[in-house]
PDB file of N, CA and C in Angstrom:
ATOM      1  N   UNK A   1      70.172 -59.750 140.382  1.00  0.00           N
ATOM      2  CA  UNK A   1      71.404 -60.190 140.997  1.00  0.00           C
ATOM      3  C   UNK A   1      71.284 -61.698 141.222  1.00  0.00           C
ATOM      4  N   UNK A   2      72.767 -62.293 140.661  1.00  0.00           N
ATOM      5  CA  UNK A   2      72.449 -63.803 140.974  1.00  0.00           C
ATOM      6  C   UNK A   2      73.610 -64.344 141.896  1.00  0.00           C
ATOM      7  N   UNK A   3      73.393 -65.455 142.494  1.00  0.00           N
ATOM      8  CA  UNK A   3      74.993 -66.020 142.853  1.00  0.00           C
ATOM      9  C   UNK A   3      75.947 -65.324 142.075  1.00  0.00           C
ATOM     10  N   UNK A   4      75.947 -66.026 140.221  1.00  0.00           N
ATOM     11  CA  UNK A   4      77.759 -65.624 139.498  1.00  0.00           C
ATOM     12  C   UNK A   4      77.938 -64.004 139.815  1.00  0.00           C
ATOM     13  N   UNK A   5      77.203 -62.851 139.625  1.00  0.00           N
ATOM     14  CA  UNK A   5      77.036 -61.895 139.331  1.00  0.00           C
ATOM     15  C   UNK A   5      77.323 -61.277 140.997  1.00  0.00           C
ATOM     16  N   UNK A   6      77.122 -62.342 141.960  1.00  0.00           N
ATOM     17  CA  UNK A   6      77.267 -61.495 143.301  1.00  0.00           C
ATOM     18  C   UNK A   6      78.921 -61.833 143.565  1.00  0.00           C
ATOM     19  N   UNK A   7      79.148 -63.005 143.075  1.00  0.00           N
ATOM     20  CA  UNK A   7      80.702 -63.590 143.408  1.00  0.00           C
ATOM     21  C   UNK A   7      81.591 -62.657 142.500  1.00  0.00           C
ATOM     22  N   UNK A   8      81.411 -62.300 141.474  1.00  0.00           N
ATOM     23  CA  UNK A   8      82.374 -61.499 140.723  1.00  0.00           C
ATOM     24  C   UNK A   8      82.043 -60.672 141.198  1.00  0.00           C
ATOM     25  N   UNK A   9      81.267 -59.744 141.999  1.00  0.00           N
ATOM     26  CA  UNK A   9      81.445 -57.867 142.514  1.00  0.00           C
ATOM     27  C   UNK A   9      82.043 -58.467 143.757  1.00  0.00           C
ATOM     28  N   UNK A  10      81.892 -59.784 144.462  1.00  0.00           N
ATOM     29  CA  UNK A  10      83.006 -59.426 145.638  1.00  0.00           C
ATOM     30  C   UNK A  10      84.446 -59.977 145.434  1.00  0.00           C
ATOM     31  N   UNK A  11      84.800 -60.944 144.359  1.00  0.00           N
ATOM     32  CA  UNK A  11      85.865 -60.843 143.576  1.00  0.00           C
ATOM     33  C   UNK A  11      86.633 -58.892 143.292  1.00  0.00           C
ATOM     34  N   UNK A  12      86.102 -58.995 142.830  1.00  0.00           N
ATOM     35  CA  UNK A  12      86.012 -57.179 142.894  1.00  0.00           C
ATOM     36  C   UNK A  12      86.305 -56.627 143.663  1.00  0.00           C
ATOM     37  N   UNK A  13      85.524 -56.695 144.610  1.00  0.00           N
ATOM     38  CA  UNK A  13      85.778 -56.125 145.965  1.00  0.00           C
ATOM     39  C   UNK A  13      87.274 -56.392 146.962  1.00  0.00           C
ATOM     40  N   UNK A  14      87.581 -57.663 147.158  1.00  0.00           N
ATOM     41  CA  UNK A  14      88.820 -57.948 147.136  1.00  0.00           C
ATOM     42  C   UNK A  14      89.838 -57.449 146.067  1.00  0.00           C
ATOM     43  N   UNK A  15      89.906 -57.873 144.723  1.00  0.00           N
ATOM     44  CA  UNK A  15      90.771 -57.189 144.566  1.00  0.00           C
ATOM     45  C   UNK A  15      91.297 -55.309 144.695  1.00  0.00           C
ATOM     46  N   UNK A  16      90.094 -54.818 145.038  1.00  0.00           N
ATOM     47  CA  UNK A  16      90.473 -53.293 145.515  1.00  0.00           C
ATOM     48  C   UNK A  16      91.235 -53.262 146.850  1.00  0.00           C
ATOM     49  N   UNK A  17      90.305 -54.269 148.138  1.00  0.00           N
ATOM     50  CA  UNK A  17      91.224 -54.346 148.872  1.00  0.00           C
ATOM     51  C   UNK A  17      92.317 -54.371 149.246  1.00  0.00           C
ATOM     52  N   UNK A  18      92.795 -55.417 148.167  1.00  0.00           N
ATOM     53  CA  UNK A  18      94.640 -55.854 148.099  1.00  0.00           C
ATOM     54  C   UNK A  18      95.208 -54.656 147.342  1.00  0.00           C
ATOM     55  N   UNK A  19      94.764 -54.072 146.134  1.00  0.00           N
ATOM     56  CA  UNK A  19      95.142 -53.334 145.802  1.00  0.00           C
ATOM     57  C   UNK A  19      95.137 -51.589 147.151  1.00  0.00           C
ATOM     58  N   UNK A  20      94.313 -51.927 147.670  1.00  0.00           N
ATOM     59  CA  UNK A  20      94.690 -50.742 149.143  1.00  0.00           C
ATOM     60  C   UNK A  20      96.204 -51.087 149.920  1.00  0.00           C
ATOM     61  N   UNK A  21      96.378 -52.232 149.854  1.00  0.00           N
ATOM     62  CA  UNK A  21      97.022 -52.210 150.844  1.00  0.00           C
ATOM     63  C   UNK A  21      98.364 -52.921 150.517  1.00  0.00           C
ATOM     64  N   UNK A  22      98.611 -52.595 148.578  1.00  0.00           N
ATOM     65  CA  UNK A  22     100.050 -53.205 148.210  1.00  0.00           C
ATOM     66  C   UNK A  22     100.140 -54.140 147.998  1.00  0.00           C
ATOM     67  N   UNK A  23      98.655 -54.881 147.624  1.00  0.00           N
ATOM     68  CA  UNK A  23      99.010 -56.022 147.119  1.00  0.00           C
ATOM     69  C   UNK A  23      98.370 -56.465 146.162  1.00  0.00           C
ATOM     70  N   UNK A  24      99.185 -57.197 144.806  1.00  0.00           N
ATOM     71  CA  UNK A  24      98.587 -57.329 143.299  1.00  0.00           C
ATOM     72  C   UNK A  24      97.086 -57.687 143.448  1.00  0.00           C
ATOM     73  N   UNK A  25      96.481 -57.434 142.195  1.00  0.00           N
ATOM     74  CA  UNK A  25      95.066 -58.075 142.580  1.00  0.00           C
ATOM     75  C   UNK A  25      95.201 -59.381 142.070  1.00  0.00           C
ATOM     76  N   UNK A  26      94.315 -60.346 142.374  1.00  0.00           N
ATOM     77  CA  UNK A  26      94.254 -61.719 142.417  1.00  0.00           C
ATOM     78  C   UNK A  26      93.117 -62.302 141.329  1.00  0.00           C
ATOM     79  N   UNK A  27      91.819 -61.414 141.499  1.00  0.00           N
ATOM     80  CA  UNK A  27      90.520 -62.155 140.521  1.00  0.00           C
ATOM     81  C   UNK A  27      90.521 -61.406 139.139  1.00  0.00           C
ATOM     82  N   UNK A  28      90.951 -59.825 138.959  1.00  0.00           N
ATOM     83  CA  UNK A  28      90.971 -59.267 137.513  1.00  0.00           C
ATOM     84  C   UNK A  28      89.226 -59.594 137.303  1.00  0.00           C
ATOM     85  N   UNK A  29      88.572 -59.180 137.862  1.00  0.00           N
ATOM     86  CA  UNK A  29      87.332 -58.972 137.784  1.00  0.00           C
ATOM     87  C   UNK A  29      86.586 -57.538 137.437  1.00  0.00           C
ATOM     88  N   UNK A  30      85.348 -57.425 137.044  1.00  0.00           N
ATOM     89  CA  UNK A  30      85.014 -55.756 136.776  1.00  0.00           C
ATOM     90  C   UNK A  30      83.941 -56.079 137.535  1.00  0.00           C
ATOM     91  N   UNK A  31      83.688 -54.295 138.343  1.00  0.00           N
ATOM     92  CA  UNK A  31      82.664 -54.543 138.977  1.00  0.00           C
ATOM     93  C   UNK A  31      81.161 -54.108 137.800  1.00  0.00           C
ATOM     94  N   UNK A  32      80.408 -54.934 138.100  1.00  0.00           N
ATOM     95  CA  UNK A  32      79.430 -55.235 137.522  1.00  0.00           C
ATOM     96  C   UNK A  32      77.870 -54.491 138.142  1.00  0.00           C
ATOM     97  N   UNK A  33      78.119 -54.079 138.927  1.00  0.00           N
ATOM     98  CA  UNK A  33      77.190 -53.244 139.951  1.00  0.00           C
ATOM     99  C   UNK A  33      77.853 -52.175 140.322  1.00  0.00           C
ATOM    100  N   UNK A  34      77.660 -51.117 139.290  1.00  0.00           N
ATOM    101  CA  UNK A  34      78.144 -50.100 139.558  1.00  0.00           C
ATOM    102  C   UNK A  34      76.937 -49.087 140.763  1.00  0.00           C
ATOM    103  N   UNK A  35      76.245 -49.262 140.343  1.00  0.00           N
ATOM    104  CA  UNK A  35      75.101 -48.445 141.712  1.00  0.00           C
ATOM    105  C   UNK A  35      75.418 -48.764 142.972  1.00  0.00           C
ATOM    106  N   UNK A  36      76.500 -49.756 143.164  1.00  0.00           N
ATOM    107  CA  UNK A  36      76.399 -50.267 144.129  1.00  0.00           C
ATOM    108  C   UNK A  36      77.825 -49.732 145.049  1.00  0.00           C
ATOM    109  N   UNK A  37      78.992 -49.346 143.771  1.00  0.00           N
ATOM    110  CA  UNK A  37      79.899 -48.310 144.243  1.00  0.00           C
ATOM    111  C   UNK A  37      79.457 -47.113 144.413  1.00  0.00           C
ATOM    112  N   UNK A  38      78.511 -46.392 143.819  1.00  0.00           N
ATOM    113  CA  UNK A  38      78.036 -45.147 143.726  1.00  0.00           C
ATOM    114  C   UNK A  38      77.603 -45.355 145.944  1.00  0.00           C
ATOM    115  N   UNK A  39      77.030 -45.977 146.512  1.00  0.00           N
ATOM    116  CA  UNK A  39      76.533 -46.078 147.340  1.00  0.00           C
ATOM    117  C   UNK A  39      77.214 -46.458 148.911  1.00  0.00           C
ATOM    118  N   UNK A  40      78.170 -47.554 148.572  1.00  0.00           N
ATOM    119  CA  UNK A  40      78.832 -48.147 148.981  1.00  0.00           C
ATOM    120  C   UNK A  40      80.607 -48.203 149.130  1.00  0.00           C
ATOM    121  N   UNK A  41      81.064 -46.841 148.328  1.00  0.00           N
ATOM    122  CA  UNK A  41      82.173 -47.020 147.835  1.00  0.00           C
ATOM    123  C   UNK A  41      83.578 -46.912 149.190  1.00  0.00           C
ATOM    124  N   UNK A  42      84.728 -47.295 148.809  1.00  0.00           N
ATOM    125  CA  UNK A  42      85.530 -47.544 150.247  1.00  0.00           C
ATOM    126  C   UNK A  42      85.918 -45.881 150.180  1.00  0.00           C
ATOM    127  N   UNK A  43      86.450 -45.141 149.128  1.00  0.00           N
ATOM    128  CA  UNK A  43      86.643 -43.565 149.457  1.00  0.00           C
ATOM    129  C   UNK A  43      85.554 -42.719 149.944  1.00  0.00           C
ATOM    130  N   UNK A  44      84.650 -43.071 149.786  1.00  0.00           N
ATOM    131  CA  UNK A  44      83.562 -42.305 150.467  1.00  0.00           C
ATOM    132  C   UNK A  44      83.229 -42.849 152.255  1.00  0.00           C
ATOM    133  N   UNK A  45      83.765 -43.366 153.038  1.00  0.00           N
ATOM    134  CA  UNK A  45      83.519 -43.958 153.907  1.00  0.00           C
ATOM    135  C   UNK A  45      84.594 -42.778 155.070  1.00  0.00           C
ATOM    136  N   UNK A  46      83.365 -42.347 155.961  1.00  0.00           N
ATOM    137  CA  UNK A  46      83.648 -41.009 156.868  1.00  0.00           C
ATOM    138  C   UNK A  46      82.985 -41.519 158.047  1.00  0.00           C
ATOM    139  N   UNK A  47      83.771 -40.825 159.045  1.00  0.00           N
ATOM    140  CA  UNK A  47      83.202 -40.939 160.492  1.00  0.00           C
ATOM    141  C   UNK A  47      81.840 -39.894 160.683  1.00  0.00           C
ATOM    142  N   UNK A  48      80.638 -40.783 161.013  1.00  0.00           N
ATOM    143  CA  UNK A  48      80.062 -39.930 160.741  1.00  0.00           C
ATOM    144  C   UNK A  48      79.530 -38.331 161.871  1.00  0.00           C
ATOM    145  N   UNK A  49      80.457 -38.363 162.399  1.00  0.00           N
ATOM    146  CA  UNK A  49      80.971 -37.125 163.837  1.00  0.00           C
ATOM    147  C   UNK A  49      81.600 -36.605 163.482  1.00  0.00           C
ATOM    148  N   UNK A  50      82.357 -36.258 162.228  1.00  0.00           N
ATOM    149  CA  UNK A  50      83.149 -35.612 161.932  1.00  0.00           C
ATOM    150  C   UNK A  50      83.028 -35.492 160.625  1.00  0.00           C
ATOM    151  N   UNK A  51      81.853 -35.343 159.718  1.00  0.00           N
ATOM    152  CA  UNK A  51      81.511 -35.102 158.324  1.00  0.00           C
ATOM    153  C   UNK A  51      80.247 -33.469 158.514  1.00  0.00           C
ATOM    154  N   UNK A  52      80.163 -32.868 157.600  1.00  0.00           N
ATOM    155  CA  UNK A  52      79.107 -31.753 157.732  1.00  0.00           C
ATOM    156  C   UNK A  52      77.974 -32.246 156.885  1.00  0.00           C
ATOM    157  N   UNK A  53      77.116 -32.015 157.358  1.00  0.00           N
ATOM    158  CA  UNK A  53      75.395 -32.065 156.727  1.00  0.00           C
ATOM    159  C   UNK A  53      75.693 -31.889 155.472  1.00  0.00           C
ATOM    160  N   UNK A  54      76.570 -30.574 154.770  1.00  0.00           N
ATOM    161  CA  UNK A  54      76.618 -30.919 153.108  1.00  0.00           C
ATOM    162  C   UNK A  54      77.306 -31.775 152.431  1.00  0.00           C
ATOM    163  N   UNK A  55      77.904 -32.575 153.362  1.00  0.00           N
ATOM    164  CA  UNK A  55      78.781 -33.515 152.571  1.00  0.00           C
ATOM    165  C   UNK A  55      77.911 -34.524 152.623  1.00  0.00           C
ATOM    166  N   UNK A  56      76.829 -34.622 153.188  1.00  0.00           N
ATOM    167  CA  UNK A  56      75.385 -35.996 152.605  1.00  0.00           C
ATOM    168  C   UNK A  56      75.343 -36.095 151.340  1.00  0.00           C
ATOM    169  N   UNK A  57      75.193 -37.257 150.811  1.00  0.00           N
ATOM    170  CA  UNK A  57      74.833 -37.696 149.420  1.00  0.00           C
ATOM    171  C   UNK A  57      73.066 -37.979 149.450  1.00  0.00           C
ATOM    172  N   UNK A  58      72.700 -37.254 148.422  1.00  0.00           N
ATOM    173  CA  UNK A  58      70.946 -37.846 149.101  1.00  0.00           C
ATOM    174  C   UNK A  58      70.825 -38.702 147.726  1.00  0.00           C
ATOM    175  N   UNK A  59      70.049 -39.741 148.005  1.00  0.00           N
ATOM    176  CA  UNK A  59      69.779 -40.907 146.628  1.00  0.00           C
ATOM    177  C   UNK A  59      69.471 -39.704 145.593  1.00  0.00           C
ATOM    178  N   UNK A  60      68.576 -38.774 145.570  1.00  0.00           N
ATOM    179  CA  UNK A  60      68.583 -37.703 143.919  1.00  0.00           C
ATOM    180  C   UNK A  60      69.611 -37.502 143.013  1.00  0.00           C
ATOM    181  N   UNK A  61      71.049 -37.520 143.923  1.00  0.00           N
ATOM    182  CA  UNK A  61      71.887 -37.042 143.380  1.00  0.00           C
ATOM    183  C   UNK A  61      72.450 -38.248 142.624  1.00  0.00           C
ATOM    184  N   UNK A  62      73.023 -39.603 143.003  1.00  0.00           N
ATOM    185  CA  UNK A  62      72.970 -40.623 142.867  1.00  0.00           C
ATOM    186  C   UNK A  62      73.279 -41.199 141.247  1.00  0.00           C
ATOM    187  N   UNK A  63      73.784 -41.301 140.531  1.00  0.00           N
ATOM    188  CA  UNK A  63      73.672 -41.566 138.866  1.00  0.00           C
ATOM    189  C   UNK A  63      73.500 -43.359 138.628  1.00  0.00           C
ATOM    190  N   UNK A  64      72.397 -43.575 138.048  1.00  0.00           N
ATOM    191  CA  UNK A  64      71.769 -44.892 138.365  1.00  0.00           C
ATOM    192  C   UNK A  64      72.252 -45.070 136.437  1.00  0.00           C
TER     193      UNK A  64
END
């Protein structure tokens, strides 16, 4: 991972944002760190008081 390579996944990252919330995307970037959605992704993001033990992701499962 370098600077260019970290600025275009959060290029990225913003444009999903805007795209959440109705608005065009701006950078037209690809994310480039995909392991990093696998891990990190905004649909997977749960309270964690209100998720069940099988809905854990354990790194095994993970597609690298």
């Amino acid at each position: 991972m370098n600077a260019e390579l970290f600025d275009d996944y959060l290029r990225y990252l913003a444009d999903r944002r805007l795209e959440r919330i109705g608005i065009e995307k701006q950078y037209n970037t690809n994310n480039r760190f995909l392991w990093m959605s696998e891990t990190i992704d905004l649909a997977k993001e749960k309270n964690l008081f209100e998720t069940r033990v099988k809905e854990y992701q354990s790194a095994g499962s993970l597609e690298w």
